[in-house]
Protein backbone atom coordinates (compact mmCIF):
# COMPACT_ATOMS: atom_id res chain seq x y z
CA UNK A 1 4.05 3.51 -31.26
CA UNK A 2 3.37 0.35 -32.91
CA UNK A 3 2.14 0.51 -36.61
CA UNK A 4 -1.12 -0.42 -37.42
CA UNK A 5 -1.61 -4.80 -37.35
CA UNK A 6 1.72 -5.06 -35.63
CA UNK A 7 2.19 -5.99 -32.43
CA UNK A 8 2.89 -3.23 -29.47
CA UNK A 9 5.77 -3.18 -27.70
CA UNK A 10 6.67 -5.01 -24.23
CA UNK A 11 6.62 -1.86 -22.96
CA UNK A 12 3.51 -0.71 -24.67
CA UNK A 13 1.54 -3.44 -23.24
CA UNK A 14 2.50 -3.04 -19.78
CA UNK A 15 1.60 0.34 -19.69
CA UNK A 16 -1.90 -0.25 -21.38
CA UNK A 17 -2.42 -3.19 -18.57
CA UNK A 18 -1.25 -0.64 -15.90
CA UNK A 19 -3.57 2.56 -17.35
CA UNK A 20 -6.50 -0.15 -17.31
CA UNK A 21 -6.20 -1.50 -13.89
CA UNK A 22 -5.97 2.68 -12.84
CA UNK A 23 -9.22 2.92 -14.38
CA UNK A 24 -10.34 0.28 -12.45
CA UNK A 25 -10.00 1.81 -8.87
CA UNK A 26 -10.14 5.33 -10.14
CA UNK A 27 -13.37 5.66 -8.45
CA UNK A 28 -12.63 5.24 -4.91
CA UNK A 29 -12.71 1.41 -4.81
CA UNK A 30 -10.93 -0.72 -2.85
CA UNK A 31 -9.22 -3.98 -3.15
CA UNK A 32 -10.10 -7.92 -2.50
CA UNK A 33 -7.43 -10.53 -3.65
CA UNK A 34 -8.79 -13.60 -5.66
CA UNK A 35 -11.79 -14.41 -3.62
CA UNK A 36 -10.79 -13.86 -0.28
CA UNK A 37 -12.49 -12.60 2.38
CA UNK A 38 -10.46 -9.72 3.22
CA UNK A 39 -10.98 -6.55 1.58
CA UNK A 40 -7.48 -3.91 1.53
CA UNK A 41 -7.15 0.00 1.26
CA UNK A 42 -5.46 0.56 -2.18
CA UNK A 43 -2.19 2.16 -2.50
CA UNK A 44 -0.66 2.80 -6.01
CA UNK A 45 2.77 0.34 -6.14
CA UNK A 46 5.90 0.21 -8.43
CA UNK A 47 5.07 -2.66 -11.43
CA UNK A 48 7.21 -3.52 -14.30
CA UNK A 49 8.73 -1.65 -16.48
CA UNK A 50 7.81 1.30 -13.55
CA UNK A 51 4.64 1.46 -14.32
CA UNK A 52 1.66 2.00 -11.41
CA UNK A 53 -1.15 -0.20 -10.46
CA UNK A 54 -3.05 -0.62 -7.70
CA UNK A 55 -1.95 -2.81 -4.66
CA UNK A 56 -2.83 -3.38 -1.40
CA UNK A 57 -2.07 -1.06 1.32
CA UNK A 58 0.21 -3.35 3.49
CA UNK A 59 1.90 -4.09 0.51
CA UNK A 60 0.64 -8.38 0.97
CA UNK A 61 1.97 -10.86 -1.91
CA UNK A 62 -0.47 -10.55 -4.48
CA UNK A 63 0.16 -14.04 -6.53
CA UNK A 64 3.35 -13.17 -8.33
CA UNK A 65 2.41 -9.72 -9.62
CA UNK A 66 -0.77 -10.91 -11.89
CA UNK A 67 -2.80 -8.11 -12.35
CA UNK A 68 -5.57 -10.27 -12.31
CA UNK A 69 -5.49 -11.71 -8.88
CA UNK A 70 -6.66 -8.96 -7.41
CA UNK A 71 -10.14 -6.96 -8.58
CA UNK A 72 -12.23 -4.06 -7.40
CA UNK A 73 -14.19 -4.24 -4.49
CA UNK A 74 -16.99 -1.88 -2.88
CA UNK A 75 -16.64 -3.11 0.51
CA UNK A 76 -15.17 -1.44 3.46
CA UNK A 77 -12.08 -2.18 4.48
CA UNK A 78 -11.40 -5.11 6.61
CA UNK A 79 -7.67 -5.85 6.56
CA UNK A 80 -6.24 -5.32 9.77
CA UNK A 81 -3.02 -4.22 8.57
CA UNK A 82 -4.09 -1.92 5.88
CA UNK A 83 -6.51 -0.41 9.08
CA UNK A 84 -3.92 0.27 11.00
CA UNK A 85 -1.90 2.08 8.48
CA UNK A 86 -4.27 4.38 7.97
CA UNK A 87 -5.49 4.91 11.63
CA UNK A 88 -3.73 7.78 12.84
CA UNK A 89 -2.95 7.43 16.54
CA UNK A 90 -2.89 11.36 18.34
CA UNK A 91 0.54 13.02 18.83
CA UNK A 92 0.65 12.35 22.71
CA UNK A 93 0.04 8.67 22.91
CA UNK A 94 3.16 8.28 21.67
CA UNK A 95 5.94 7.62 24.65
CA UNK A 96 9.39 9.47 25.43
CA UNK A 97 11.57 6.98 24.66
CA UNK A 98 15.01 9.11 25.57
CA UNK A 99 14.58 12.30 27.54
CA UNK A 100 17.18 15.48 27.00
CA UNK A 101 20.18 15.80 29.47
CA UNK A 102 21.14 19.08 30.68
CA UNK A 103 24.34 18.59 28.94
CA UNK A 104 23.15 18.13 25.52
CA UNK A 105 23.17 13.95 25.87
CA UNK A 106 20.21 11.79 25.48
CA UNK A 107 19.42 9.38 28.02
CA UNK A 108 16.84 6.46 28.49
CA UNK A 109 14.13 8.02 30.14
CA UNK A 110 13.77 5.29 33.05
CA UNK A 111 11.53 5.59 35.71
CA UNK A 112 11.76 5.51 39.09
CA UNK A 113 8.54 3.50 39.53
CA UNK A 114 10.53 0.99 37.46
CA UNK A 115 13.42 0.02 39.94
């Protein structure tokens, strides 16, 4: 810990910046970049020194890691790619891409249709 009228550590200061941009989305906001129009779901990301602060979702360049680029926002979310990360598509849309062989073998499931 720095002593009192001295300066704090690099460390020190990073995690204060960190702990105060927490604070900052601790209550359910989400995230707008500068002043752009498009409004992400935040995710907590990996910062310097490992410290946590808030990002956006689909992990977009924020302007070179400045904490101050990007601020709370109230609005819904309205980034396509953070929407689709958190849009959970049910288990059975999903297609067989290689179907079991009676001999233990995977094989491209291709259709007959297909041919």
């Amino acid at each position: 810990m720095a002593e009192s009228g001295s300066a704090p550590s690099l460390h020190q200061a990073l995690a204060t910046i960190a702990a105060a941009a927490r604070a900052a989305y601790s209550g359910g906001s989400n995230l707008r970049v500068r002043s752009s129009g498009i409004v992400h779901e935040v995710a907590m990301t990996k910062w310097f020194a490992d410290e946590r602060m808030p990002g956006p979702a689909c992990m977009v360049g924020v302007s070179g890691w400045d904490p101050g680029a990007a601020h709370p926002d109230r609005g819904t979310v309205t980034c396509r790619r953070c929407l689709k990360l958190t849009h959970t598509e049910p288990a059975g849309e999903q297609l067989e891409l290689f179907a079991p062989d009676p001999d233990g073998f995977l094989l491209p499931n291709v259709s007959s249709a297909a041919n």
